[in-house]
C-alpha atoms as a PDB file:
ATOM      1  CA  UNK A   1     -39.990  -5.038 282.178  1.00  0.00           C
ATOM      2  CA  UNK A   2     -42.888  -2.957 280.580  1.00  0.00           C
ATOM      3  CA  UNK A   3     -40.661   0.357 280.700  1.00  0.00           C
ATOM      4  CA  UNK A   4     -38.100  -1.201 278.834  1.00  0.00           C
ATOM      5  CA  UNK A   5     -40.368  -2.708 276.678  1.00  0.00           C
ATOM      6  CA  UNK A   6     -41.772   0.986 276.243  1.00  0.00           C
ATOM      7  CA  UNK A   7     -38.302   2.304 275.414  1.00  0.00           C
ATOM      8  CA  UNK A   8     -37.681  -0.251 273.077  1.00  0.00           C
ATOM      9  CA  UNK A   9     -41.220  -0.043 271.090  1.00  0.00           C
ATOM     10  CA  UNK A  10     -40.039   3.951 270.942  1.00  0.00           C
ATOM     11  CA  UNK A  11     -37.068   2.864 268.788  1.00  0.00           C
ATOM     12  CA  UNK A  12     -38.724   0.638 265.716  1.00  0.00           C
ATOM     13  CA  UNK A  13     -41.943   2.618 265.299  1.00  0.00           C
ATOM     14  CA  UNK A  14     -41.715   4.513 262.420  1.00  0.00           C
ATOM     15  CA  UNK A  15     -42.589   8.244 262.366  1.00  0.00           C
ATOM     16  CA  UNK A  16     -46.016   8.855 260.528  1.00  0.00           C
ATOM     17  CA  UNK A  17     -45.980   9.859 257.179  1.00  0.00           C
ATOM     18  CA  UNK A  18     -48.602  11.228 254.712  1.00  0.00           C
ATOM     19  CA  UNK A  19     -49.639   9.089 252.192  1.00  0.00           C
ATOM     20  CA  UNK A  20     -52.357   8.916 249.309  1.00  0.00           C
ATOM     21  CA  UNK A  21     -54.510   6.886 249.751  1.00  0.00           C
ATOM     22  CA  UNK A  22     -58.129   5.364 248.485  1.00  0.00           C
ATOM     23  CA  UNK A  23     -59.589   7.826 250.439  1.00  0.00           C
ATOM     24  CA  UNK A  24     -59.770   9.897 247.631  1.00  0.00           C
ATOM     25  CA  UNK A  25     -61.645   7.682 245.872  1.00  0.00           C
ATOM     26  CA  UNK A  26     -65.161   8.599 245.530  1.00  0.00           C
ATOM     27  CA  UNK A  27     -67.940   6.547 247.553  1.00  0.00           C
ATOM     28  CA  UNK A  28     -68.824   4.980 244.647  1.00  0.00           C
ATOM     29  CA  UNK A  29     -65.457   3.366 243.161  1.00  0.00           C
ATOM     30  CA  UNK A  30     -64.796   2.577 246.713  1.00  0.00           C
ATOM     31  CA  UNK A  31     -67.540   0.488 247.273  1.00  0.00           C
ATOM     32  CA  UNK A  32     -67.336  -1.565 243.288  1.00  0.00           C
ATOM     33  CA  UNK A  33     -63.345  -2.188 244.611  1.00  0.00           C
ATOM     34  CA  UNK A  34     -64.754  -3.515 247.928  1.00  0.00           C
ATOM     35  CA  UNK A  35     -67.636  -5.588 246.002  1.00  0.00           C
ATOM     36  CA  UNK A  36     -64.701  -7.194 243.974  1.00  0.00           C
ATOM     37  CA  UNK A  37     -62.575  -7.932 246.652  1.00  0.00           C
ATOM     38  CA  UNK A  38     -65.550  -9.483 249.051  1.00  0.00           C
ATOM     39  CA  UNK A  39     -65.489 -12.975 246.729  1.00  0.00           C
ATOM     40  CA  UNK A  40     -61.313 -13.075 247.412  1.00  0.00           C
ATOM     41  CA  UNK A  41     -61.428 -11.492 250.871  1.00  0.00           C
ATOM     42  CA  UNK A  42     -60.127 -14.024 253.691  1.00  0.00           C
ATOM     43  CA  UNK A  43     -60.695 -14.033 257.525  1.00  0.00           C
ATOM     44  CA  UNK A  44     -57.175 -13.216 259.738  1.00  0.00           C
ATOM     45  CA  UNK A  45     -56.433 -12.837 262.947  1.00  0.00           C
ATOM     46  CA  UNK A  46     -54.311  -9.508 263.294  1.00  0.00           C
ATOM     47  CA  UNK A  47     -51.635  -9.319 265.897  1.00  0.00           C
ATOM     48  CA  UNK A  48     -50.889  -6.613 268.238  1.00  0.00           C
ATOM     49  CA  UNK A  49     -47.350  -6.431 270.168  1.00  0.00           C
ATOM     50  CA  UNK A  50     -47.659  -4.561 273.731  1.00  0.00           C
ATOM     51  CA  UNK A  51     -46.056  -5.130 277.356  1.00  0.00           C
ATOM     52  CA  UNK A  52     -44.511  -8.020 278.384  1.00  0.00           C
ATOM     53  CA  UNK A  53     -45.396 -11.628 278.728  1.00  0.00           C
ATOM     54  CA  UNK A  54     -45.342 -12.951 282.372  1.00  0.00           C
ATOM     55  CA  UNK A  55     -47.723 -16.571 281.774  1.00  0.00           C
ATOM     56  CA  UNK A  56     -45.825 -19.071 280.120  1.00  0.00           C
ATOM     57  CA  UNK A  57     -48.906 -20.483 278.246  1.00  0.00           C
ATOM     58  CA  UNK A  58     -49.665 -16.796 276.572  1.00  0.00           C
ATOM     59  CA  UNK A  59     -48.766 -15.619 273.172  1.00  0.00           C
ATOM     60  CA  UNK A  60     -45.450 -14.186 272.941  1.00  0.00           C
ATOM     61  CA  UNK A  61     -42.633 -13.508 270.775  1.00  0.00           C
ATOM     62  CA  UNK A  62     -38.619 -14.511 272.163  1.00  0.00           C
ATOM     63  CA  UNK A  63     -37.872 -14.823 275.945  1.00  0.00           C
ATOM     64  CA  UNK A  64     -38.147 -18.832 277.061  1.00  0.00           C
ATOM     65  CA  UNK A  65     -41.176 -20.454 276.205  1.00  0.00           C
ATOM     66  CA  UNK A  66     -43.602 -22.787 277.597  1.00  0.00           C
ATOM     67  CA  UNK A  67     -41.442 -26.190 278.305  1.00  0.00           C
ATOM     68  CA  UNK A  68     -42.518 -28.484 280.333  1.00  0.00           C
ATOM     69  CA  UNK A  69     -40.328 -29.969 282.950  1.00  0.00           C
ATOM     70  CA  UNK A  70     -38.287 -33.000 280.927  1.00  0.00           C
ATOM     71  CA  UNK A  71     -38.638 -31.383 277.274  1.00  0.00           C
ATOM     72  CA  UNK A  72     -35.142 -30.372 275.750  1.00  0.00           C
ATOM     73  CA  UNK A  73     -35.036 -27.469 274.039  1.00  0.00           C
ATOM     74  CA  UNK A  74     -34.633 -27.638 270.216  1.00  0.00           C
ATOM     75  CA  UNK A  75     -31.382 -27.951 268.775  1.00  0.00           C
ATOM     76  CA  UNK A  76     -30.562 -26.587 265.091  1.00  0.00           C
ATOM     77  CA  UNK A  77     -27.453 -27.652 263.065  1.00  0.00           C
ATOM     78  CA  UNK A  78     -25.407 -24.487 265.073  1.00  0.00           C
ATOM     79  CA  UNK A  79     -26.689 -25.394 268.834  1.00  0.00           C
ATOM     80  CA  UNK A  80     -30.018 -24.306 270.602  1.00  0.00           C
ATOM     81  CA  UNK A  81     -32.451 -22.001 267.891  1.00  0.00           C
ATOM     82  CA  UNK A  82     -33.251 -19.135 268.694  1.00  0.00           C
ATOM     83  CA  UNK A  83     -36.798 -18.918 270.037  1.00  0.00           C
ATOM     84  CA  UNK A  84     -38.878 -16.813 267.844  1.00  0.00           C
ATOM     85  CA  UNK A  85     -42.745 -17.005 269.575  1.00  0.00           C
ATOM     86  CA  UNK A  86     -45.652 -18.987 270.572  1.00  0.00           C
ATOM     87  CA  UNK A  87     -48.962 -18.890 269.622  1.00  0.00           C
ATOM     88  CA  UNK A  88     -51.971 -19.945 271.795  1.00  0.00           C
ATOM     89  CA  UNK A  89     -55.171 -20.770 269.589  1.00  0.00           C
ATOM     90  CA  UNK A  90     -57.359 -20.276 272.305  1.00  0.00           C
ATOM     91  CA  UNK A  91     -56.694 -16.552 272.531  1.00  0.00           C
ATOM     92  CA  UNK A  92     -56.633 -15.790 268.627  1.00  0.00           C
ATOM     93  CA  UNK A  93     -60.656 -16.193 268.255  1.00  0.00           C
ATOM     94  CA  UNK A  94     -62.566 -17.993 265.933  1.00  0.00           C
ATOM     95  CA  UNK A  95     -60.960 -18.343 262.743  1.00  0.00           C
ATOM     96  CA  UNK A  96     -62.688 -20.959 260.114  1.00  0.00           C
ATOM     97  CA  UNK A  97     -60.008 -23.885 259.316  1.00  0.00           C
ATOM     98  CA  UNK A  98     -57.527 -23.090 262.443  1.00  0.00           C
ATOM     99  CA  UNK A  99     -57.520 -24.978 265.785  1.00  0.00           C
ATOM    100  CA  UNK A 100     -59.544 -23.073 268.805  1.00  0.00           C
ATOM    101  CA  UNK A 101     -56.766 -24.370 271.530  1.00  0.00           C
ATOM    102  CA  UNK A 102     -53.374 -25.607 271.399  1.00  0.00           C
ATOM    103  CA  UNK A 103     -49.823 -23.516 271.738  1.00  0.00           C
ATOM    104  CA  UNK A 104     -47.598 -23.837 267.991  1.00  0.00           C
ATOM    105  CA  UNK A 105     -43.856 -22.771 269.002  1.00  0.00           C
ATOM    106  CA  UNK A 106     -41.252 -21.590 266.584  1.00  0.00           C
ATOM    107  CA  UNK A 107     -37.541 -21.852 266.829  1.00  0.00           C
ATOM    108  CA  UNK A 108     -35.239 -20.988 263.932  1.00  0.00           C
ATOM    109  CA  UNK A 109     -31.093 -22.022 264.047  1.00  0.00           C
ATOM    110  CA  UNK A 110     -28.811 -19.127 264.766  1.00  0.00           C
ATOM    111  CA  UNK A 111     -26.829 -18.538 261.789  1.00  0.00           C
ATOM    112  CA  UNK A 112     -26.650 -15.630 259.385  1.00  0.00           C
ATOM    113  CA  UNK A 113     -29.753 -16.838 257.459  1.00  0.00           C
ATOM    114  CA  UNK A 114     -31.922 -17.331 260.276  1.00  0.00           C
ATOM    115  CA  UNK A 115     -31.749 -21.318 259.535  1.00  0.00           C
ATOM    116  CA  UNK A 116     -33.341 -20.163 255.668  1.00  0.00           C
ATOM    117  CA  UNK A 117     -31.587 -22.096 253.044  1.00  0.00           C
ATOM    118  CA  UNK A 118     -31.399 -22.143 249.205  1.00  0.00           C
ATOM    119  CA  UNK A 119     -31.966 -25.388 247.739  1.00  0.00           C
ATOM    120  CA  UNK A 120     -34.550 -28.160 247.698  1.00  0.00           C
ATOM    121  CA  UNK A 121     -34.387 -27.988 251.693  1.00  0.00           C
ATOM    122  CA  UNK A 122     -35.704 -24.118 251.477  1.00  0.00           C
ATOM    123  CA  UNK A 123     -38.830 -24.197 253.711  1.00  0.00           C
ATOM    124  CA  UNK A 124     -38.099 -27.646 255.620  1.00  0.00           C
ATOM    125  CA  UNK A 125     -34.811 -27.203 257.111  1.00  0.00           C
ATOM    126  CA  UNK A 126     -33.422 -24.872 259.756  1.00  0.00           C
ATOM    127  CA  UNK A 127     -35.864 -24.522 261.832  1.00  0.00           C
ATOM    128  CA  UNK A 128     -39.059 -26.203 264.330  1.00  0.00           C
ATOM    129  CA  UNK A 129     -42.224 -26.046 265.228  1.00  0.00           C
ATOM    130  CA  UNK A 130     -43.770 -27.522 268.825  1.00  0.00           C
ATOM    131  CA  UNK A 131     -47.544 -28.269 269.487  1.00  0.00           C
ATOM    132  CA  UNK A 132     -49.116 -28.481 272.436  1.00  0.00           C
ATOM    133  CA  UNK A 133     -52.530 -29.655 273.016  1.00  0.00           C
ATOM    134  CA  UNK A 134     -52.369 -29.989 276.701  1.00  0.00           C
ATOM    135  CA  UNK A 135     -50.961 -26.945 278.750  1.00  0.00           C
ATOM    136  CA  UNK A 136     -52.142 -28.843 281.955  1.00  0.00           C
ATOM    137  CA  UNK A 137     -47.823 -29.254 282.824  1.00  0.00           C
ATOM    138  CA  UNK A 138     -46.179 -27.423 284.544  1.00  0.00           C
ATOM    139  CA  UNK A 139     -43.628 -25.247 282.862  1.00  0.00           C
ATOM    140  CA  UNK A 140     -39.550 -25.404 283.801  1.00  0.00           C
ATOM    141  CA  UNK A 141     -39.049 -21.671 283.604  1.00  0.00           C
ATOM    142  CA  UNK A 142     -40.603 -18.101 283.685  1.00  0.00           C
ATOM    143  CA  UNK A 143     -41.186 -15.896 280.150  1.00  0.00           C
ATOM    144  CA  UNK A 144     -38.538 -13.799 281.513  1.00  0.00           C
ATOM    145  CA  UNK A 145     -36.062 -16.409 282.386  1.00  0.00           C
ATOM    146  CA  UNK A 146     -32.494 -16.771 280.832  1.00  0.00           C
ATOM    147  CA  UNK A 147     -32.240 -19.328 277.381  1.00  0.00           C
ATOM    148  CA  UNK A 148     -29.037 -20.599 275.775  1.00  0.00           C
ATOM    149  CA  UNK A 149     -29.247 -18.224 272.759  1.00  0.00           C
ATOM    150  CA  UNK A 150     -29.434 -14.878 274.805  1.00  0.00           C
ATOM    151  CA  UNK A 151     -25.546 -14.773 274.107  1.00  0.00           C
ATOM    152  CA  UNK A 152     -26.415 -14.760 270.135  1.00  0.00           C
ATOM    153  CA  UNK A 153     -25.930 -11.854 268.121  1.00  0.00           C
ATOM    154  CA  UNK A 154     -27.995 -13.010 265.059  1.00  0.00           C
ATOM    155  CA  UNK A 155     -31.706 -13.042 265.774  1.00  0.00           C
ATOM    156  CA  UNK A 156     -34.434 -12.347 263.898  1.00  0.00           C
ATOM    157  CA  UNK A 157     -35.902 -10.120 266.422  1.00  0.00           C
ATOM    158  CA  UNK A 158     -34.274  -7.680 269.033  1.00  0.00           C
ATOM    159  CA  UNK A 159     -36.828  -7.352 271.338  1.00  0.00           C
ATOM    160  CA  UNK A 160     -35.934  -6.715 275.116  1.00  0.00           C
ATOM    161  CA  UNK A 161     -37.121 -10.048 276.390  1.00  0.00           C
ATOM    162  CA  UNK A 162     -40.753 -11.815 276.407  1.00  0.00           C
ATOM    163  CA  UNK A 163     -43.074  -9.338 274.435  1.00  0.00           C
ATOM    164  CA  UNK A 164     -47.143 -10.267 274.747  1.00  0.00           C
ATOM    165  CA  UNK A 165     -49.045 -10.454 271.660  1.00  0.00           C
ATOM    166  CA  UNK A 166     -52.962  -9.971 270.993  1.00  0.00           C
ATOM    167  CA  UNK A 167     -55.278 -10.785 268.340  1.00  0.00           C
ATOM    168  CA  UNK A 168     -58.473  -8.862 266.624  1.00  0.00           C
ATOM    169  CA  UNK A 169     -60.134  -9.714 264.039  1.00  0.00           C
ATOM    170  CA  UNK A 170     -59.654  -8.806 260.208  1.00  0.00           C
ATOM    171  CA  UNK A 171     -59.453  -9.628 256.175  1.00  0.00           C
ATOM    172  CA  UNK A 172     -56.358 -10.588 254.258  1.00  0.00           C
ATOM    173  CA  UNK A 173     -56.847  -9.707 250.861  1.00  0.00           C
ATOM    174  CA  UNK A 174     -54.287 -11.744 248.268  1.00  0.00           C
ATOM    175  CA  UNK A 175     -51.290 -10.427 246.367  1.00  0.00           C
ATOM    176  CA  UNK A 176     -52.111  -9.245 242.851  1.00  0.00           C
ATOM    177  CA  UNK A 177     -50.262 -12.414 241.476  1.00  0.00           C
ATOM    178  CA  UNK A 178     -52.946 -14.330 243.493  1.00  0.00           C
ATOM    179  CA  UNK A 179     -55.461 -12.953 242.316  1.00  0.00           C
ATOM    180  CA  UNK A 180     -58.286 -14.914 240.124  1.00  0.00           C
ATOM    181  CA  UNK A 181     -57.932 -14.148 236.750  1.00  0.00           C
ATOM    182  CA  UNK A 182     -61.156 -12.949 236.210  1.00  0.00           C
ATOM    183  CA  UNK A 183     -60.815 -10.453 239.427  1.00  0.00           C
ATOM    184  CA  UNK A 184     -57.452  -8.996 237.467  1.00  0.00           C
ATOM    185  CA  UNK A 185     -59.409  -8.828 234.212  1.00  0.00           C
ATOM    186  CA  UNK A 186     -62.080  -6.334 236.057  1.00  0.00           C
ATOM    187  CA  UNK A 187     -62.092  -2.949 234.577  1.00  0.00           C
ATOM    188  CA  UNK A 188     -62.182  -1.301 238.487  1.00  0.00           C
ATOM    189  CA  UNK A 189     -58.797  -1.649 237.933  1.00  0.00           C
ATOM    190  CA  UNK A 190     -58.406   1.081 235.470  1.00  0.00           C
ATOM    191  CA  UNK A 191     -60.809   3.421 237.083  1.00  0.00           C
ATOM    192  CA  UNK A 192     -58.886   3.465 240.354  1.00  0.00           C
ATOM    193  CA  UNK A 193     -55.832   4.006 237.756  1.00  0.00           C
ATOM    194  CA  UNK A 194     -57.506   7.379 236.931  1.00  0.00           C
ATOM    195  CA  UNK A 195     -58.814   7.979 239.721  1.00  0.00           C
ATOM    196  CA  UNK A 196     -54.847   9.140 240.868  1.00  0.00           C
ATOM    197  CA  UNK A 197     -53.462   9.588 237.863  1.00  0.00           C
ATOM    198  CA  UNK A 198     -51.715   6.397 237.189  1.00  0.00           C
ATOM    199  CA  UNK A 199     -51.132   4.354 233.864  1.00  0.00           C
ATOM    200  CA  UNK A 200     -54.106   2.264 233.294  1.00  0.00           C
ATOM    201  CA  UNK A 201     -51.254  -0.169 232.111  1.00  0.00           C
ATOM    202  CA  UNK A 202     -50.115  -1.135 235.104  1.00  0.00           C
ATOM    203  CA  UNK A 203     -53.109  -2.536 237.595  1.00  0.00           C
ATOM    204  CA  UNK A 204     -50.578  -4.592 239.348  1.00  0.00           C
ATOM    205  CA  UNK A 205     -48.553  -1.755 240.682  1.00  0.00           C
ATOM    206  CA  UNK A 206     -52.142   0.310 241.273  1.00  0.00           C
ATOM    207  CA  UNK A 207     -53.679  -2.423 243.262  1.00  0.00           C
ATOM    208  CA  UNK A 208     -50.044  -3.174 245.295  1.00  0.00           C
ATOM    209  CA  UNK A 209     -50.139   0.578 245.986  1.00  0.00           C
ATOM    210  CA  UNK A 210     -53.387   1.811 246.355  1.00  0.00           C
ATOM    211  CA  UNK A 211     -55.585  -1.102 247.728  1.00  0.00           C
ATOM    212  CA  UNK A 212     -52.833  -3.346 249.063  1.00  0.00           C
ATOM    213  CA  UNK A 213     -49.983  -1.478 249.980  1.00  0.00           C
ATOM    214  CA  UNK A 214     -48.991   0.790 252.325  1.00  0.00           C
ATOM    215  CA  UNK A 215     -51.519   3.992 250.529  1.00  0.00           C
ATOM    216  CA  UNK A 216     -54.639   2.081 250.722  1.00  0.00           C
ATOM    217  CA  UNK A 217     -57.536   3.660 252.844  1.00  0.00           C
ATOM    218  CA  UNK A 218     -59.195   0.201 252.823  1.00  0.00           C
ATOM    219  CA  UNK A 219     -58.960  -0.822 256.345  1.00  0.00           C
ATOM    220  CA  UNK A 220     -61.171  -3.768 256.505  1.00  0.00           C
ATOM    221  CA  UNK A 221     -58.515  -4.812 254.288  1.00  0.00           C
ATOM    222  CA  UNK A 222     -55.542  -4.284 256.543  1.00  0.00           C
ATOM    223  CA  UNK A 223     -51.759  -5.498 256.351  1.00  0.00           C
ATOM    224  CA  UNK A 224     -48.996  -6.538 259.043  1.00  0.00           C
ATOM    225  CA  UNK A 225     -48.624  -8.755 261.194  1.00  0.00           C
ATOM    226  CA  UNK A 226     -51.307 -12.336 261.717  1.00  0.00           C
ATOM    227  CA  UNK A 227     -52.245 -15.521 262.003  1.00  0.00           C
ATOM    228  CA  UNK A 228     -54.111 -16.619 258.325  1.00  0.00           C
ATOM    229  CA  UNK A 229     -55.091 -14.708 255.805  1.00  0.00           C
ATOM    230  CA  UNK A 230     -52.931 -14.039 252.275  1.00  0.00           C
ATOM    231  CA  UNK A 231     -49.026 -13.515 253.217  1.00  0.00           C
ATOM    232  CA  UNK A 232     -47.253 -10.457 251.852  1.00  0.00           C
ATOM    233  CA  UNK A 233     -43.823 -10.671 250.706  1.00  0.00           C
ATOM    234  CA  UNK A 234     -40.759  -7.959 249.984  1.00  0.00           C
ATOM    235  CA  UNK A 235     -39.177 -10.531 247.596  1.00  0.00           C
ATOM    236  CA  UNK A 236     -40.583 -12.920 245.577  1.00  0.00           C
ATOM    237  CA  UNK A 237     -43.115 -15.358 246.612  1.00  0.00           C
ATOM    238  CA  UNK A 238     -41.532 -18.748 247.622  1.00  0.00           C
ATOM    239  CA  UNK A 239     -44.671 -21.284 247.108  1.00  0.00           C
ATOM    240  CA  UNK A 240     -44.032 -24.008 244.640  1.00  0.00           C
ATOM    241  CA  UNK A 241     -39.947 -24.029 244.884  1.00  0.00           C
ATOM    242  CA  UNK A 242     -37.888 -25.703 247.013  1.00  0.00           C
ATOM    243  CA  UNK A 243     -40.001 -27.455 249.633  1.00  0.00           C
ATOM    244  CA  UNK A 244     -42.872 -25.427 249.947  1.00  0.00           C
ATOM    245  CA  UNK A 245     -45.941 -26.496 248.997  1.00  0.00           C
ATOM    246  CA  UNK A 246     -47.829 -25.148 245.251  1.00  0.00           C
ATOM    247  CA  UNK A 247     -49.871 -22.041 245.790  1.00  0.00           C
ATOM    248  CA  UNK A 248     -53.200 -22.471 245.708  1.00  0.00           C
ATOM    249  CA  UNK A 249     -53.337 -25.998 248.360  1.00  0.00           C
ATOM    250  CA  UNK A 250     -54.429 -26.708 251.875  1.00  0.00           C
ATOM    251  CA  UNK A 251     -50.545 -26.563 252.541  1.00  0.00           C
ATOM    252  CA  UNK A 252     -49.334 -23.044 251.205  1.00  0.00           C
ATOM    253  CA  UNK A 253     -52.107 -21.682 253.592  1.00  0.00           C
ATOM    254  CA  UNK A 254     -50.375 -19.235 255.746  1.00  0.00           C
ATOM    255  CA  UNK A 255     -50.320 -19.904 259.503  1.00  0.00           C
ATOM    256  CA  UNK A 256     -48.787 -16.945 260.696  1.00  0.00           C
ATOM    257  CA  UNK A 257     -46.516 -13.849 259.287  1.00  0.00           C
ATOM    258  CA  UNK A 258     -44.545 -11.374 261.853  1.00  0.00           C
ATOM    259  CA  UNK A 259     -43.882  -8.006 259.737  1.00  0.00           C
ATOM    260  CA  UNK A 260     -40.891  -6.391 261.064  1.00  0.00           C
ATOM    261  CA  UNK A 261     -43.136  -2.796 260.862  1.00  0.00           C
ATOM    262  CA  UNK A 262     -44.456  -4.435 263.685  1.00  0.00           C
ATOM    263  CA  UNK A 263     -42.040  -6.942 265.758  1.00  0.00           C
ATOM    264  CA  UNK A 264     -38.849  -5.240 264.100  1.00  0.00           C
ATOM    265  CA  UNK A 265     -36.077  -7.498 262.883  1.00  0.00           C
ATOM    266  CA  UNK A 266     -35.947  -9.914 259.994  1.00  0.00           C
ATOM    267  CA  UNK A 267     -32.980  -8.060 258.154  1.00  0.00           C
ATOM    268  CA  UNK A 268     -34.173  -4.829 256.550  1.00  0.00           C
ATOM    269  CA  UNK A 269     -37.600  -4.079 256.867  1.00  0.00           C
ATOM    270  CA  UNK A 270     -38.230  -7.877 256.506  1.00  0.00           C
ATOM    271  CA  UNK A 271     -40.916 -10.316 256.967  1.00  0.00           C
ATOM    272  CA  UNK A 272     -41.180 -13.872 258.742  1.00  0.00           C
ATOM    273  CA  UNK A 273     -43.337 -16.601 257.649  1.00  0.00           C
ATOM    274  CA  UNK A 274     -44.944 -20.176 258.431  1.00  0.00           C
ATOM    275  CA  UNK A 275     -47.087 -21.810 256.052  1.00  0.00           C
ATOM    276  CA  UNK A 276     -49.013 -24.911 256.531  1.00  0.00           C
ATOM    277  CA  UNK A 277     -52.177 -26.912 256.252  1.00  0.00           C
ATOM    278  CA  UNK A 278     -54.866 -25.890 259.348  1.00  0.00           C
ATOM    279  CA  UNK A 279     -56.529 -28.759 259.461  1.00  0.00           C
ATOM    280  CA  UNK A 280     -53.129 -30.904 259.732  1.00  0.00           C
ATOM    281  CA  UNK A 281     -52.469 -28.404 262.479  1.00  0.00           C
ATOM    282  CA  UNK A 282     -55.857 -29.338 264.129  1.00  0.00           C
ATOM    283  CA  UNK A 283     -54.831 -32.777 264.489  1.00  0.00           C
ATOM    284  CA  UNK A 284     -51.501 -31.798 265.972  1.00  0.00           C
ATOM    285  CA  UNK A 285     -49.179 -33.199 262.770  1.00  0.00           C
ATOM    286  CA  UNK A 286     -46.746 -29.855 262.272  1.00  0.00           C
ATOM    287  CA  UNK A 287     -44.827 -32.101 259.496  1.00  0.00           C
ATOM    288  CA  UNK A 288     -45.968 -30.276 256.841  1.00  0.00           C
ATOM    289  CA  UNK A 289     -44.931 -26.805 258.213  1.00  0.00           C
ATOM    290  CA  UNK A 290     -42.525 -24.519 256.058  1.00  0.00           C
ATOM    291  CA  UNK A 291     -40.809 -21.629 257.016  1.00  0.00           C
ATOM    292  CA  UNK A 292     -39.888 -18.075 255.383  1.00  0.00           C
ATOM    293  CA  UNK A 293     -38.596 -14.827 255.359  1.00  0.00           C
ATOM    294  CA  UNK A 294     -37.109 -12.203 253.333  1.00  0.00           C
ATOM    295  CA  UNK A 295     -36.325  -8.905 253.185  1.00  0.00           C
ATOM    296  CA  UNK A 296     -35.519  -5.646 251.109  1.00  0.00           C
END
C-alpha cells in the first residue's frame, strides 16, 4: 500500500518553481509586516499527507472509516457519499477553542457537485458529518477495506485508498477582505508595494501575493492544508449566503480545509471546506456544520 501510495503522491506534486518572494524584503519591513500581522495571526493545525492508514481510529482521508459494528453508513440523495476523511482531535495538538479527543467524519453525496448546491441549502445540504467521542467499539472493517462508492467515478479526491494524515503546528493569517480595517489602512502596505515594484494602489493584490499567497517568504504564516485557522478560497468567499453562517461568528470559524496542492482533487486546483462553531463541536452537536469547496 505505501508504494502505491508513493507512486501516486509522484503524480499531484507539483514541480518546484521560483518565485519572489518577501525574502527580499529587508529585515526591517519584514519584521513591521510581521508586527502587524501578530494582533490578526491565528493558531492552526497544519496537515501533512504521507503513507497509508492501517488503524481505523487514525486520521485519514477516503478508504472506509471508523464504523462501529451496527452503524449504517451515510446515505446522500444519490446512494452511499463518498467518504472524504476523519479527523482524530487527540492527534492534532492543542489548539485553543477545538476539542482535544473525539473523531469528526466527513462524507459528501456523489454527484457532479460533490453534494455542493446553489441556493439557500448551499452549506447544509449534500453532505455529513459523524462525531465520535468514544472510540472504545470495535470497528466493522479495516482502512483498507472495500466501501460502496469505490465503483464512483466522481470524487473529490483520487487517492489510492486510506492515506494517513499528520498535524504540526502553525498561524493562519486572514484573507485581505478579512482583514480589520485599521490593519488594511496601515501604510506597511505601500512599502512592501515598493519594495517589488508594485502599484501602491493595489495592497489587496500585494498582500494576496506577497504575504499571503503563494510568493510570500513568511513561513510562520504558512498556507494549505489544516484544521483552524483563516480559510483560503479560489472563488469567492461563501460566509453570509446561503446557509452559512456571517463572517466574523463562532460559526464561520473554519474547522478544517483540504487544499488540493496537497490531497489533489476538488476540480481544478480546488479547495474543500468545513466551517463550524468549536465549542459546539466540543459538546459533540455537528448541527451547525457547513460545507464548501470551489475551484479555479
Amino acid at each position: 500500500m505505501n508504494a502505491l501510495w508513493d507512486r501516486w503522491r509522484k503524480q499531484i506534486t507539483p514541480p518546484s518553481q521560483p518565485a519572489r518572494s518577501t525574502a527580499g524584503l529587508s529585515p526591517y519591513l519584514a519584521d513591521q509586516v510581521r508586527d502587524v500581522l501578530a494582533a490578526v495571526a491565528r493558531s492552526c493545525a497544519s496537515i501533512s499527507v504521507g503513507g497509508a492508514a492501517s488503524d481505523p481510529t487514525q486520521s485519514y482521508l477516503t478508504g472506509h472509516p471508523y464504523l462501529p459494528q451496527g452503524c449504517d453508513w451515510p446515505e446522500g440523495e444519490h446512494g452511499p457519499q463518498f467518504f472524504v476523511g476523519q479527523i482524530n482531535f487527540a492527534e492534532v495538538g492543542v489548539l485553543e477553542g477545538f476539542p482535544s479527543a473525539g473523531l469528526l467524519q466527513w462524507f459528501v453525496d456523489t454527484d457532479e457537485t460533490y453534494g455542493l448546491t446553489f441556493d439557500e441549502t448551499a452549506g447544509a445540504a449534500g453532505f455529513s458529518v459523524r462525531w465520535y467521542s468514544d472510540l472504545s467499539a470495535a470497528p466493522a472493517a479495516a482502512p483498507d477495506a472495500p466501501t460502496p462508492t469505490d465503483h464512483v467515478e466522481e470524487v473529490p479526491m483520487e487517492f489510492v485508498g486510506p492515506t494517513r494524515i499528520g498535524f504540526g503546528r502553525g498561524a493562519s493569517i486572514p484573507s485581505w477582505d478579512e482583514l480589520p480595517a485599521e490593519v488594511r489602512q496601515d501604510t506597511v502596505w505601500e512599502r512592501v508595494a515598493m519594495a517589488f515594484g508594485e502599484s501602491r494602489s493595489e495592497p489587496a493584490y500585494v498582500y494576496d501575493e506577497y504575504i499571503r499567497g503563494g510568493s510570500s517568504g513568511l513561513t510562520e504564516f504558512g498556507g494549505g492544508s489544516r484544521v483552524g485557522g483563516y480559510p483560503s478560497f479560489t472563488q469567492e468567499d461563501p460566509r453570509g449566503s446561503g446557509a452559512y453562517p456571517a463572517v466574523g461568528t463562532a460559526a464561520a470559524t473554519l474547522i478544517i480545509e483540504l487544499d488540493s496542492m496537497d490531497v489533489g482533487g476538488w476540480g481544478d486546483s480546488g479547495v474543500g471546506h468545513l466551517f463550524g462553531d468549536p465549542a459546539a463541536l466540543v459538546s459533540g452537536d455537528t448541527s451547525g456544520i457547513r460545507y464548501h469547496w470551489d475551484c479555479m
